[in-house]
Protein backbone atom coordinates (compact mmCIF):
# COMPACT_ATOMS: atom_id res chain seq x y z
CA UNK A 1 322.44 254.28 65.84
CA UNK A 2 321.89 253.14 62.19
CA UNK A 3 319.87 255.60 59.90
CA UNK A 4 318.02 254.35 56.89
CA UNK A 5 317.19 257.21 54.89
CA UNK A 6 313.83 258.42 54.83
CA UNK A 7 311.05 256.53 52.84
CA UNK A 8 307.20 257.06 52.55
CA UNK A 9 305.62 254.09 54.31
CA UNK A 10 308.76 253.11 55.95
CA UNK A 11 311.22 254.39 59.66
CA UNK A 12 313.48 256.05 59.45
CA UNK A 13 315.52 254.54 62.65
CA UNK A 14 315.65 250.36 63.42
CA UNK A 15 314.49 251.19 66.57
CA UNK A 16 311.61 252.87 65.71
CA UNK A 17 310.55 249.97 63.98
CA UNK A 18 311.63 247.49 66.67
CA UNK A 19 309.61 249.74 68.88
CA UNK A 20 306.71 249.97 66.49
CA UNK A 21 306.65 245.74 66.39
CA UNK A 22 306.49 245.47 69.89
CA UNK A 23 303.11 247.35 70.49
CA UNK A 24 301.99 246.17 67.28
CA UNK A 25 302.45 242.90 68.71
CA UNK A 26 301.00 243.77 72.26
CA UNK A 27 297.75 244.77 70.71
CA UNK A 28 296.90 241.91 68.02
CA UNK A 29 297.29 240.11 71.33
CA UNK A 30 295.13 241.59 73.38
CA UNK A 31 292.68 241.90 70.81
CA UNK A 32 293.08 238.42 70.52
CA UNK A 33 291.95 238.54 74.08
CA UNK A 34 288.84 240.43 73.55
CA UNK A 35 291.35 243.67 75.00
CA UNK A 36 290.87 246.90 73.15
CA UNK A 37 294.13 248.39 71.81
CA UNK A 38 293.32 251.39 74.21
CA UNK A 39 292.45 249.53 76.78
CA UNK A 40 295.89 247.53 76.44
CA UNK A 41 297.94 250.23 75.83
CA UNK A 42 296.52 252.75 78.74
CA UNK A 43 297.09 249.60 80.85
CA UNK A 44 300.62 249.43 80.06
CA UNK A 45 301.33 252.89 80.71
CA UNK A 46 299.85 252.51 84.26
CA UNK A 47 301.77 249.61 84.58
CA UNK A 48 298.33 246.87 85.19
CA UNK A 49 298.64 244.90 81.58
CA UNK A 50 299.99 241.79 82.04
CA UNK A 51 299.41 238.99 79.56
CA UNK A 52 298.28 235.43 80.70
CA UNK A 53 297.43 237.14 84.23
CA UNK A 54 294.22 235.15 85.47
């Protein structure tokens, strides 16, 4: 695991911010979709949210 040092504003970890870009990215979707970001991410976590799903 690579550490970056820490920074105000910034993470610490790549993964963190990999992680942090992948919900960031799920919820300027579904808001996109006229999804709330709770409503997308309480989705996820019961395993219902699937984008594009008609």
């Amino acid at each position: 695991m690579r550490y970056f040092p820490k920074v105000i504003g910034t993470f610490r970890y790549e993964q963190g911010a990999k992680d942090f870009l992948t919900l960031k990215a799920l919820t300027s979707t579904a808001a996109k979709m006229g999804i709330t970001a709770f409503d997308a991410l309480f989705s996820l976590f019961l395993g219902q949210f699937a984008l594009g799903a008609e």
